[in-house]
Protein backbone atom coordinates (compact mmCIF):
# COMPACT_ATOMS: atom_id res chain seq x y z
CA UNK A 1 0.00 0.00 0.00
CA UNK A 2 1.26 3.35 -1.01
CA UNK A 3 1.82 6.24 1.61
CA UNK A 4 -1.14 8.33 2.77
CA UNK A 5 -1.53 11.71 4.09
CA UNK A 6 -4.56 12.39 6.49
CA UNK A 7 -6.42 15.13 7.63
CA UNK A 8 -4.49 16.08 11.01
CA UNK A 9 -1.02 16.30 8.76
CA UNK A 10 -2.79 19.16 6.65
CA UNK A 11 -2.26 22.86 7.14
CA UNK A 12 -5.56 24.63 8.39
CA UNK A 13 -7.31 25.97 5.66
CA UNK A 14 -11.31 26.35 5.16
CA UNK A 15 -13.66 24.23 7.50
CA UNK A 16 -13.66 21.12 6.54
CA UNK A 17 -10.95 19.33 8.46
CA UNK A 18 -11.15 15.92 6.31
CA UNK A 19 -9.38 16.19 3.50
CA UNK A 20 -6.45 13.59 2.04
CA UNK A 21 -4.01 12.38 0.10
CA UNK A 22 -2.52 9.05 -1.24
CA UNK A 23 0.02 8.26 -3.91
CA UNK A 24 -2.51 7.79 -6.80
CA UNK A 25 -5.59 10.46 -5.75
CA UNK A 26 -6.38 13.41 -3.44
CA UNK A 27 -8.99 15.26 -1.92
CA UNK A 28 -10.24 18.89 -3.18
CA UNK A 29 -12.52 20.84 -0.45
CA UNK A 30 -14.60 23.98 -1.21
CA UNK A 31 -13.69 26.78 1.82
CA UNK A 32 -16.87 25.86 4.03
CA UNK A 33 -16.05 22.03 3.56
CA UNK A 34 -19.97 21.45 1.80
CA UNK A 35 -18.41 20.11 -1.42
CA UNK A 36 -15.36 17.77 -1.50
CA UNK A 37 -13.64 15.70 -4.84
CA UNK A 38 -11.70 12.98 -5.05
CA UNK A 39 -9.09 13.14 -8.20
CA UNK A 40 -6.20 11.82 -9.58
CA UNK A 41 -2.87 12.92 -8.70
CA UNK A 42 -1.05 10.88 -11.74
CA UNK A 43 -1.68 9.85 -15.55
CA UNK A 44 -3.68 8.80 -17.28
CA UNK A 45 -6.30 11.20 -14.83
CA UNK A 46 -4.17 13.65 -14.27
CA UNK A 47 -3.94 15.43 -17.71
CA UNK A 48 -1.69 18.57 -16.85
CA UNK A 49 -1.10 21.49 -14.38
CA UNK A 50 -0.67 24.61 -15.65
CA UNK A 51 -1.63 28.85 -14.99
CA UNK A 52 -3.78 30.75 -16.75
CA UNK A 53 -3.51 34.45 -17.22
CA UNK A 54 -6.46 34.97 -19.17
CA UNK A 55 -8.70 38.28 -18.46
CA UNK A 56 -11.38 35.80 -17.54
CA UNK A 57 -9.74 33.75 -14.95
CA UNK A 58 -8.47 36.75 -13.56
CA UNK A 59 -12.19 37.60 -12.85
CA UNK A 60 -13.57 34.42 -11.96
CA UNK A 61 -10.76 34.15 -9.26
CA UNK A 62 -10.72 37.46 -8.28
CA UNK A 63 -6.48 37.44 -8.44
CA UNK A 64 -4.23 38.17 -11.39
CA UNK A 65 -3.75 34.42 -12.46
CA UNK A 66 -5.18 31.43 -12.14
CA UNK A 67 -3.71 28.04 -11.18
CA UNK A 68 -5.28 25.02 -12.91
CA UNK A 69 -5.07 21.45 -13.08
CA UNK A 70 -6.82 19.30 -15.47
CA UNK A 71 -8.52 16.06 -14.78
CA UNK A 72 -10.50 13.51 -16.81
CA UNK A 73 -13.40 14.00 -15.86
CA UNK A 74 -14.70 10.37 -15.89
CA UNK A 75 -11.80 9.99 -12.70
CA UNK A 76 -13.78 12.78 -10.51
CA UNK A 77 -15.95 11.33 -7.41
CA UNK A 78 -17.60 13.87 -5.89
CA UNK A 79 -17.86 12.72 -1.99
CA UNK A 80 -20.11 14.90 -0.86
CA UNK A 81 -21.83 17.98 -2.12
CA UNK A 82 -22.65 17.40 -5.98
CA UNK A 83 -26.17 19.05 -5.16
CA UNK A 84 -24.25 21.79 -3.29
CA UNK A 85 -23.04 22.82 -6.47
CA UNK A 86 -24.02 25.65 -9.04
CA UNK A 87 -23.08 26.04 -12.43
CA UNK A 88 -22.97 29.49 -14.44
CA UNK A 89 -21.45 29.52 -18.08
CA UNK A 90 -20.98 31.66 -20.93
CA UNK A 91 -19.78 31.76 -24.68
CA UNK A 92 -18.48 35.97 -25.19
CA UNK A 93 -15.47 35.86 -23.63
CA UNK A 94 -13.52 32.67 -23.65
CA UNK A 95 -10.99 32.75 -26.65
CA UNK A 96 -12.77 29.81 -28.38
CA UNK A 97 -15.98 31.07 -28.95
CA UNK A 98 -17.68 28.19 -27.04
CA UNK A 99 -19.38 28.21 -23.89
CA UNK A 100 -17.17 28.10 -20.34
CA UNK A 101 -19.39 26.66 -17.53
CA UNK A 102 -18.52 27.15 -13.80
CA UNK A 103 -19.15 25.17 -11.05
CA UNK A 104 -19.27 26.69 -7.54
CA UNK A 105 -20.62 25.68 -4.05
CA UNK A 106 -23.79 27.37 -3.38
CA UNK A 107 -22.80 28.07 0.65
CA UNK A 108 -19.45 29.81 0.36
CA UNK A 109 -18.86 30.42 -3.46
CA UNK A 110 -15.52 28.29 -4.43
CA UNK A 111 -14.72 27.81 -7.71
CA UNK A 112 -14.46 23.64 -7.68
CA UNK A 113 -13.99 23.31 -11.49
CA UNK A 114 -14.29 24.63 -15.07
CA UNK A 115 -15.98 22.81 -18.08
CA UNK A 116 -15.16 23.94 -21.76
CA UNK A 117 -18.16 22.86 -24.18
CA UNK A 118 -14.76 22.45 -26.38
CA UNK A 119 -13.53 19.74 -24.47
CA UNK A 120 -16.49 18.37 -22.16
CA UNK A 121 -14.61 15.20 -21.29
CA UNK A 122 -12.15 17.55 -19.08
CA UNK A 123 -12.63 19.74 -15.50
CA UNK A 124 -10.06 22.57 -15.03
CA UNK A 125 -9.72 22.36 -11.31
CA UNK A 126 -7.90 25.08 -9.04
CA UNK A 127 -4.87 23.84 -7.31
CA UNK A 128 -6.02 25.84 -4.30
CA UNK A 129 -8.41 23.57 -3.66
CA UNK A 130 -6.82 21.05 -3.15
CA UNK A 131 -6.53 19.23 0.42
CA UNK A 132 -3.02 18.53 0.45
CA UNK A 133 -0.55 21.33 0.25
CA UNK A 134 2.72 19.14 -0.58
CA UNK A 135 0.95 18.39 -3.69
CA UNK A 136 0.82 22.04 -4.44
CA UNK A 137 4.85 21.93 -4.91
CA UNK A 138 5.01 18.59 -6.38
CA UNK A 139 2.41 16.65 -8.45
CA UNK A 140 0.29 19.92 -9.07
CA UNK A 141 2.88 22.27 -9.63
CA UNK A 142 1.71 24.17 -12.81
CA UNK A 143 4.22 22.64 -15.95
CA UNK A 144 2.58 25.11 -18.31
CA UNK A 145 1.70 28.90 -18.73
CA UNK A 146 -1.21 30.31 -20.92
CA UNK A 147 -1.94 33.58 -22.33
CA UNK A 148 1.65 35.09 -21.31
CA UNK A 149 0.65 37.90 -23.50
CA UNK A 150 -1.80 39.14 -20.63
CA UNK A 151 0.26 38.50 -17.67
CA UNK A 152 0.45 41.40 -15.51
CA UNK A 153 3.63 42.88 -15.80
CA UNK A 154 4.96 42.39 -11.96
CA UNK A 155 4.47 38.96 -12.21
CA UNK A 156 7.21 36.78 -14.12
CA UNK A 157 5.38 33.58 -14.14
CA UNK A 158 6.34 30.14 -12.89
CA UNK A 159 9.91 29.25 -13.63
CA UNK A 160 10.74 26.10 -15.56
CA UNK A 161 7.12 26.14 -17.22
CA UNK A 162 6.57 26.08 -20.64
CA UNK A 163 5.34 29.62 -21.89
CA UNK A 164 2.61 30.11 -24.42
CA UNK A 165 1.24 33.54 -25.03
CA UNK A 166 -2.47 31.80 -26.01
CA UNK A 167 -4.23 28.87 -25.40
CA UNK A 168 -2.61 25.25 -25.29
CA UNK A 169 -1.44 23.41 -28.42
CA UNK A 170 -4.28 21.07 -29.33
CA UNK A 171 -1.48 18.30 -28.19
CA UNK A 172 -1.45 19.69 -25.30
CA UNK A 173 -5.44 19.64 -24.33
C-alpha cells in the first residue's frame, strides 16, 4: 500500500478538516467544507497542471492568475456535495468562442472546477483547492503557462514552465 496523508497532517485551511491524500488520488474541499472531490494525482487522470492568465480567470478568481489542473473527468468522485453545487457559463469571452461553464458551491462560493463545451470530457480544477498542500509543490505544480501575452507585468510567471502567449497546443489539451 502506497503512503497516505490524512487530515491532522494538513495545514488549516477552510472548514472542513477531512481532507487527504494518497500516492494515486487526493482530496479537493470547497472553503466551508460542503463540497469535497476525489481526483487523480497521476496519468492517465491527471492530464496537466498549468496557470492561466487569461482576463477571464483573472475575474472568476478574483487574483491576477489562475492556477489550474486538469482532470479527466470520468476519474472525478464527488464525496459529498454534488447538489451543493451551481453552475454558471458563458460563450463571449472565452478565446474559443464556445461556452465556459462554472461550477461553484452554493454556501461559500468556491470555484471547484471549469468545463469547456470544447472539451467536455475535461474539469479545469484550481490547485487551491486542493486538500493537500505538498501536492501544491510537487504533483500539481503548474508545468505550463497560458496567455503570457496578458500577464500582468509584476508577475514573471512560474519558472521552468513552458510559456505560451495563447491557449494550449491542441497536443497539449
Amino acid at each position: 500500500m502506497g503512503s497516505e496523508t490524512k487530515s491532522q497532517d494538513l495545514p488549516l485551511s477552510g472548514v472542513a478538516r477531512d481532507g487527504w491524500s494518497t500516492d494515486t488520488e487526493a482530496t479537493a474541499t470547497c472553503f466551508c467544507g460542503a463540497v469535497q472531490i476525489v481526483f487523480p494525482t497521476e496519468a492517465p487522470g491527471l492530464v496537466n497542471t498549468f496557470v492561466c492568465n487569461c482576463f477571464d480567470c483573472r475575474k472568476v478568481t478574483a487574483s491576477m492568475f489562475a492556477s489550474n489542473f486538469t482532470v479527466d473527468s470520468s476519474y472525478i468522485k464527488h464525496l459529498r456535495g454534488q447538489d451543493n453545487l451551481t453552475r454558471w457559463g458563458q460563450d463571449k469571452t472565452p478565446t474559443s468562442g464556445t461556452e465556459m461553464s462554472n461550477f461553484f458551491c452554493k454556501t461559500c462560493g468556491t470555484l471547484m472546477y471549469r468545463r469547456s463545451a470544447l472539451t467536455p470530457h475535461q474539469s479545469f480544477m484550481r490547485i487551491g483547492t486542493v486538500d493537500d498542500f505538498k501536492l501544491h509543490e510537487t504533483k500539481l505544480r503548474p508545468q505550463t503557462e497560458i496567455f503570457t501575452d496578458s500577464r500582468v507585468s509584476w508577475w514573471h510567471g512560474v519558472d521552468g514552465a513552458s510559456k505560451f502567449s495563447g491557449p494550449f497546443k491542441k497536443a497539449n489539451m
